[in-house]
N, C-alpha and C. Protein backbone atom coordinates (compact mmCIF):
# COMPACT_ATOMS: atom_id res chain seq x y z
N UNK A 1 3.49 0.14 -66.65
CA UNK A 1 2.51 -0.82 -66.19
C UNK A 1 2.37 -1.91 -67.23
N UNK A 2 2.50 -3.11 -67.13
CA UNK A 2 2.63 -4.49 -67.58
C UNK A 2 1.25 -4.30 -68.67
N UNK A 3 0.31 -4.01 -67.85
CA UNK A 3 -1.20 -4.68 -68.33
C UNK A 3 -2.16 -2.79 -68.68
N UNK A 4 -1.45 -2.44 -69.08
CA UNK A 4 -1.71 -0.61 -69.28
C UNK A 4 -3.07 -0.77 -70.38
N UNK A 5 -2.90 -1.86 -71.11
CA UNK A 5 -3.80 -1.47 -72.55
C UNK A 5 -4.92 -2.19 -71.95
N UNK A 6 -5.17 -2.83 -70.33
CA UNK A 6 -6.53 -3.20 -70.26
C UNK A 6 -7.30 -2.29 -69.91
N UNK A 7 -6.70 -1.19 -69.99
CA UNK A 7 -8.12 -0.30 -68.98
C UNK A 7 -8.66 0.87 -70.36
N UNK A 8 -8.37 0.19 -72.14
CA UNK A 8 -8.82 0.73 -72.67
C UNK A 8 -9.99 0.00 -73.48
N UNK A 9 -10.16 -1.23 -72.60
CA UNK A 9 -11.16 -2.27 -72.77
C UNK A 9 -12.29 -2.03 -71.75
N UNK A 10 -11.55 -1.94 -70.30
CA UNK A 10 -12.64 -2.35 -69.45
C UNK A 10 -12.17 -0.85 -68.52
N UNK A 11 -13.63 -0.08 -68.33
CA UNK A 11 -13.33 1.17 -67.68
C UNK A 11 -12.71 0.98 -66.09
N UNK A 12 -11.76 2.09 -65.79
CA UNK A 12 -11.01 1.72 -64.73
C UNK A 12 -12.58 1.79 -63.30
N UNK A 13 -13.55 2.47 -63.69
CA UNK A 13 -14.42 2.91 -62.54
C UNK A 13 -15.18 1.24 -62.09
N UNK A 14 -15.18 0.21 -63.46
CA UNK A 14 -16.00 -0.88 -63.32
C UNK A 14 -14.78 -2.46 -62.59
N UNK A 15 -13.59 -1.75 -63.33
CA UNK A 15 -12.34 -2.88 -63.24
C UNK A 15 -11.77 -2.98 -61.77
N UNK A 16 -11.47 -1.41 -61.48
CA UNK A 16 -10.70 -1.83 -60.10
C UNK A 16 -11.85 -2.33 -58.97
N UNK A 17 -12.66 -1.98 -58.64
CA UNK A 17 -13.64 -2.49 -57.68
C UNK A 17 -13.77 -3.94 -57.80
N UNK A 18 -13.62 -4.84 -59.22
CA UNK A 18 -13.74 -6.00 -59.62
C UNK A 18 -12.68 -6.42 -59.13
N UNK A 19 -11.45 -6.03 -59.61
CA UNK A 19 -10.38 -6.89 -59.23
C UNK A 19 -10.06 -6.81 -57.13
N UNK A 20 -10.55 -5.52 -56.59
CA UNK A 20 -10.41 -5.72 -55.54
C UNK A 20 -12.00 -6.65 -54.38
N UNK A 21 -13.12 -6.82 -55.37
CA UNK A 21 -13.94 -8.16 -55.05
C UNK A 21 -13.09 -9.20 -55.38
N UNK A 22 -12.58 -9.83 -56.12
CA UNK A 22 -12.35 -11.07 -56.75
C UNK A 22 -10.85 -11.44 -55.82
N UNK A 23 -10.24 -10.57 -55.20
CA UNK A 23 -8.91 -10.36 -54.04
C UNK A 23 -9.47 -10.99 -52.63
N UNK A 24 -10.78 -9.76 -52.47
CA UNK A 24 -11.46 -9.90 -50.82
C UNK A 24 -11.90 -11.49 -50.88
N UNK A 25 -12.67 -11.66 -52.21
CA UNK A 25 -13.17 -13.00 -52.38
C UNK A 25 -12.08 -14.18 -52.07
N UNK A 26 -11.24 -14.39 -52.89
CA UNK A 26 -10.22 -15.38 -52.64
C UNK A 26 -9.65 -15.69 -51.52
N UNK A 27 -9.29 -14.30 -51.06
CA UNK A 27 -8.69 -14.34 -49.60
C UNK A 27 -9.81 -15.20 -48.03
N UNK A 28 -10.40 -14.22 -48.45
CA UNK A 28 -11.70 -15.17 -48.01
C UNK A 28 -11.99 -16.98 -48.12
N UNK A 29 -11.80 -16.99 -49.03
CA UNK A 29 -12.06 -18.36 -49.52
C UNK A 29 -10.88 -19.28 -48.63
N UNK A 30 -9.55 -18.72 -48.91
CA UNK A 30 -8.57 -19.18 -48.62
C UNK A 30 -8.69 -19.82 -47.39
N UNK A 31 -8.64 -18.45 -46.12
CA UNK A 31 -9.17 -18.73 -44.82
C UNK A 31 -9.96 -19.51 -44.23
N UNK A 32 -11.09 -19.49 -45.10
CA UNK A 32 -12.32 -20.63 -44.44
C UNK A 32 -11.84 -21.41 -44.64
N UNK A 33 -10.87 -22.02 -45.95
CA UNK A 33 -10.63 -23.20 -46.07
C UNK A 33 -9.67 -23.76 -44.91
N UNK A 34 -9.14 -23.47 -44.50
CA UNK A 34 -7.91 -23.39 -43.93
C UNK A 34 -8.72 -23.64 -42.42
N UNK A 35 -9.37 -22.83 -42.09
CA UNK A 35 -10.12 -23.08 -40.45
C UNK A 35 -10.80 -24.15 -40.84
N UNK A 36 -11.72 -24.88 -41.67
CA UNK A 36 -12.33 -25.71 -42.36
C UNK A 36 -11.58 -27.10 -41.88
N UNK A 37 -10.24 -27.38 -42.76
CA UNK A 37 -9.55 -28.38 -43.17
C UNK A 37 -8.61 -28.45 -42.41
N UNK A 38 -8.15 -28.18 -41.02
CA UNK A 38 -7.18 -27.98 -40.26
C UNK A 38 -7.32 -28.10 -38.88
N UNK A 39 -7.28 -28.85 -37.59
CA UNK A 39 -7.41 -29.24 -36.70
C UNK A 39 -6.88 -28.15 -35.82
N UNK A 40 -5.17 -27.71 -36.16
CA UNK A 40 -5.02 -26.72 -35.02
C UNK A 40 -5.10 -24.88 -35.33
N UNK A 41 -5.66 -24.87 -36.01
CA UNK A 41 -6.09 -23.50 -36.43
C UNK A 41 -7.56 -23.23 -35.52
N UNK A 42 -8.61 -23.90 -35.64
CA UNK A 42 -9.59 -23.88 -34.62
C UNK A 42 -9.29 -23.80 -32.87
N UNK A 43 -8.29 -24.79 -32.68
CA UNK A 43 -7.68 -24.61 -31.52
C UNK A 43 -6.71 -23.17 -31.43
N UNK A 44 -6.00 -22.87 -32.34
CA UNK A 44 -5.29 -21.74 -32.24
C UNK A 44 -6.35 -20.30 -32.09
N UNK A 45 -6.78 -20.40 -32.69
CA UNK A 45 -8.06 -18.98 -32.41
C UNK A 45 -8.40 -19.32 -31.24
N UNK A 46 -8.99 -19.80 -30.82
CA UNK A 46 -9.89 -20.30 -29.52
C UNK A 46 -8.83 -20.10 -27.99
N UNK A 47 -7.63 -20.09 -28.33
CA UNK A 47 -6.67 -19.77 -27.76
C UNK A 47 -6.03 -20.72 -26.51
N UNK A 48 -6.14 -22.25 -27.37
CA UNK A 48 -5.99 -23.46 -26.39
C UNK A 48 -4.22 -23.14 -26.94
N UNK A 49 -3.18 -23.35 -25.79
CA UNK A 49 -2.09 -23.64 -26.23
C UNK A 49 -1.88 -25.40 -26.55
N UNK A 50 -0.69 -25.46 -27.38
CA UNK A 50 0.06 -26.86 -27.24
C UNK A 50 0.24 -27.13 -26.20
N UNK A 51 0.32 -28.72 -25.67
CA UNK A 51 0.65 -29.39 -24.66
C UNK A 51 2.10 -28.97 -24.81
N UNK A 52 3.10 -28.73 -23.46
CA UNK A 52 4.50 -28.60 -23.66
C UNK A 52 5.24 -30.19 -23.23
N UNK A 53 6.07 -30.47 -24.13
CA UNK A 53 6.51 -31.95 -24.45
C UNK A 53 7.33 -31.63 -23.51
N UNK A 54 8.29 -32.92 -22.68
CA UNK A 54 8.94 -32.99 -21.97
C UNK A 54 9.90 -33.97 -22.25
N UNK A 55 11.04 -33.75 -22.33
CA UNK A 55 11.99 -35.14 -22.94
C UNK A 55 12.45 -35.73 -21.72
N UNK A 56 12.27 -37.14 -21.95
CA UNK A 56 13.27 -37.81 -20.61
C UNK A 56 14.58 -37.84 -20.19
N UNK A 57 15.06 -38.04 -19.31
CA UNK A 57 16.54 -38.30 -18.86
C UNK A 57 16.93 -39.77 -19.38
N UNK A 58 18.18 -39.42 -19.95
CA UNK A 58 18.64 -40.70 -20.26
C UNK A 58 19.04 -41.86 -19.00
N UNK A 59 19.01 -43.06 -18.87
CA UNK A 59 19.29 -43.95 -18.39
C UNK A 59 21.25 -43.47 -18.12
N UNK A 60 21.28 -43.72 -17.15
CA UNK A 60 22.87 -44.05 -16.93
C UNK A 60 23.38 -45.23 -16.46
């Protein structure tokens, strides 16, 4: 384990619960931001599809 000598600083009973808040937290954060700052993510939950594009026929 990379980081072995931190858990003779910080007890594993106080550390892991921390590091798995500070995970839930971010992730969290991430998301809102994202539904927040993003036009088709609100539409995507809500469960509006894309308009389906249609290409024209060329001229002959």
């Amino acid at each position: 384990m990379i980081y072995g000598k931190l858990w003779c600083v910080v007890k594993p009973s106080v550390g892991i619960p921390l590091i798995i808040t500070a995970v839930a937290f971010a992730s969290f954060n991430v998301h809102l931001q994202l539904v927040n700052n993003t036009t088709w993510v609100k539409g995507f939950l809500q469960g509006s599809a894309p308009a389906a594009v249609v290409a024209k026929e060329a001229a002959k």
